[in-house]
C-alpha atoms as a PDB file:
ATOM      1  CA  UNK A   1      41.857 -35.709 -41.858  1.00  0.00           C
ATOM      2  CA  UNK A   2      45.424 -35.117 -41.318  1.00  0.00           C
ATOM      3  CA  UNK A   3      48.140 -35.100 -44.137  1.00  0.00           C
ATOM      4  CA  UNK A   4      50.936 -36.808 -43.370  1.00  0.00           C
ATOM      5  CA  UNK A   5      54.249 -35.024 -45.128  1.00  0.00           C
ATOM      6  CA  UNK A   6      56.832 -37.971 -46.186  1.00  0.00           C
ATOM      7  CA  UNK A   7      59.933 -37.689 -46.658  1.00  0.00           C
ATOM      8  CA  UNK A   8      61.378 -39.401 -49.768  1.00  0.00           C
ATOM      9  CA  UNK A   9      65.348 -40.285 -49.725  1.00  0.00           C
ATOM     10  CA  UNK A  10      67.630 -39.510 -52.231  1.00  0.00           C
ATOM     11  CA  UNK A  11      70.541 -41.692 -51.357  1.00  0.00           C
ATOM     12  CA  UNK A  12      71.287 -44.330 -48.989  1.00  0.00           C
ATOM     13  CA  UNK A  13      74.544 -45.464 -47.397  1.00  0.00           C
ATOM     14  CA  UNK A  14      76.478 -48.950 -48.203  1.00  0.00           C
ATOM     15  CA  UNK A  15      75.854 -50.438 -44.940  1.00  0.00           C
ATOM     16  CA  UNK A  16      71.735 -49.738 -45.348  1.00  0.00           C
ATOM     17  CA  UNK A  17      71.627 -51.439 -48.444  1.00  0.00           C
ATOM     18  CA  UNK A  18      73.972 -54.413 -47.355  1.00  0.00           C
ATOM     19  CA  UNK A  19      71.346 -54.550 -43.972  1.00  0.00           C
ATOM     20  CA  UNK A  20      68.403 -54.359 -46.123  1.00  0.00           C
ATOM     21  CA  UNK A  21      68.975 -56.885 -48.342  1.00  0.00           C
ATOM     22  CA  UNK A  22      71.107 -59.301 -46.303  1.00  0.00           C
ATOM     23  CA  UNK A  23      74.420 -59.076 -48.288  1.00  0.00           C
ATOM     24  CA  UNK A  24      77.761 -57.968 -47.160  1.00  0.00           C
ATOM     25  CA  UNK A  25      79.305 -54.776 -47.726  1.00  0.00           C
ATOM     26  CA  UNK A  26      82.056 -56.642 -50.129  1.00  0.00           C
ATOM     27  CA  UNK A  27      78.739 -57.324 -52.539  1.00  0.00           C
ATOM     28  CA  UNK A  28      77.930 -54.002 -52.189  1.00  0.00           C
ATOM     29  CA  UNK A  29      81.062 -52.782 -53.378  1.00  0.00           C
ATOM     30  CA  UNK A  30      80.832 -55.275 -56.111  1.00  0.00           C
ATOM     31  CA  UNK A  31      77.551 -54.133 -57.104  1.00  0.00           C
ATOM     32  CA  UNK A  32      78.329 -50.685 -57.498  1.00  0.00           C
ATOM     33  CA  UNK A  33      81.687 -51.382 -59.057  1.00  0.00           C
ATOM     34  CA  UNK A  34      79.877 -53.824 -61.974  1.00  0.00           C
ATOM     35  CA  UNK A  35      76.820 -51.326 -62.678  1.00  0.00           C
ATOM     36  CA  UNK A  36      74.025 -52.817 -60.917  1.00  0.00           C
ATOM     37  CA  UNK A  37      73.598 -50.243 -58.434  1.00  0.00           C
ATOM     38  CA  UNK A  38      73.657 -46.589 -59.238  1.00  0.00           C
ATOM     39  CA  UNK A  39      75.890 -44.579 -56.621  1.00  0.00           C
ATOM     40  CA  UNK A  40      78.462 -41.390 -56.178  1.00  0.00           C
ATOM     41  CA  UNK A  41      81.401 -40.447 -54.078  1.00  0.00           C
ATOM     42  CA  UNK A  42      81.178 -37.476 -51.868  1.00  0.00           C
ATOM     43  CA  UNK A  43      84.680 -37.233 -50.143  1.00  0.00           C
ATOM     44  CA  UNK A  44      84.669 -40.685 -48.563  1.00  0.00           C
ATOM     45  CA  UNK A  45      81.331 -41.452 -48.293  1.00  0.00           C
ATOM     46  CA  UNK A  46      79.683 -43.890 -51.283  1.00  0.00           C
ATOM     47  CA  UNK A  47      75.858 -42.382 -51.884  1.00  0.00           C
ATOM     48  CA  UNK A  48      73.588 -44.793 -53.671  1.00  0.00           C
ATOM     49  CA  UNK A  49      71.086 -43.195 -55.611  1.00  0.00           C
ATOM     50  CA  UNK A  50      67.511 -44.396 -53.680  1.00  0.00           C
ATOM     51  CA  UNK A  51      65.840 -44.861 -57.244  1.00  0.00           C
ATOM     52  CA  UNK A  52      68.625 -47.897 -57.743  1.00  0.00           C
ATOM     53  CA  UNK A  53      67.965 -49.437 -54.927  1.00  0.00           C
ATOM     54  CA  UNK A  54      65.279 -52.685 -55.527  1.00  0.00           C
ATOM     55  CA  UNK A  55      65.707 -55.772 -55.976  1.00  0.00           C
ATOM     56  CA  UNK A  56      65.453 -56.149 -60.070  1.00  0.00           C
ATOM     57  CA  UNK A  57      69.000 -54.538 -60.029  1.00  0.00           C
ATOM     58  CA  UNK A  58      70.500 -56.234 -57.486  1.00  0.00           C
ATOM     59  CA  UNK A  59      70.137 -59.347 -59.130  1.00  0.00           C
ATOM     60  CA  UNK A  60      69.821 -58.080 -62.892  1.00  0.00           C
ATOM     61  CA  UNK A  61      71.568 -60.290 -65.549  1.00  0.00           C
ATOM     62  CA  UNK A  62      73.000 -57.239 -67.395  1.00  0.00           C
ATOM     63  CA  UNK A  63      74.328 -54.121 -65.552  1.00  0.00           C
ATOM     64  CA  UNK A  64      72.217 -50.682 -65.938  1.00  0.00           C
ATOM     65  CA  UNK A  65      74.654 -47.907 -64.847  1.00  0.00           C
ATOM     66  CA  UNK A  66      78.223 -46.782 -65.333  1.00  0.00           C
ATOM     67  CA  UNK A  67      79.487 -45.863 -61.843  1.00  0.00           C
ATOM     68  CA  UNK A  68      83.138 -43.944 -62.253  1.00  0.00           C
ATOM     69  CA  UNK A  69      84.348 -44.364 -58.106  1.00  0.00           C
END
């Protein structure tokens, strides 16, 4: 039996989590901006934080993080 070794991913870029849940980057933005989604700023790239990233916070009533962009 073989082990497979996976990779887990700690961040993800804007434009893979507008793709993977069918919203624009604009929402994105939005999301990040109101506390829904959990991300940082290295230079000019926005990182969002993997563990934010399902769909009970996209489309939370009530915000879960305080994002400072």
């Amino acid at each position: 039996m073989q082990t497979e070794n996976i990779k887990q991913r700690l961040y993800y870029r804007r434009k893979e989590v507008a793709e993977m849940f069918g919203i624009s980057l604009r929402t994105v933005d939005r999301k990040i901006q109101d506390g829904y989604i959990k991300a940082m700023k290295g230079g000019h790239t926005v990182f969002i934080m993997s563990d934010s990233v399902n769909i009970e916070n996209m489309f939370a009533s009530k915000p879960k993080f305080n994002n400072e962009l």
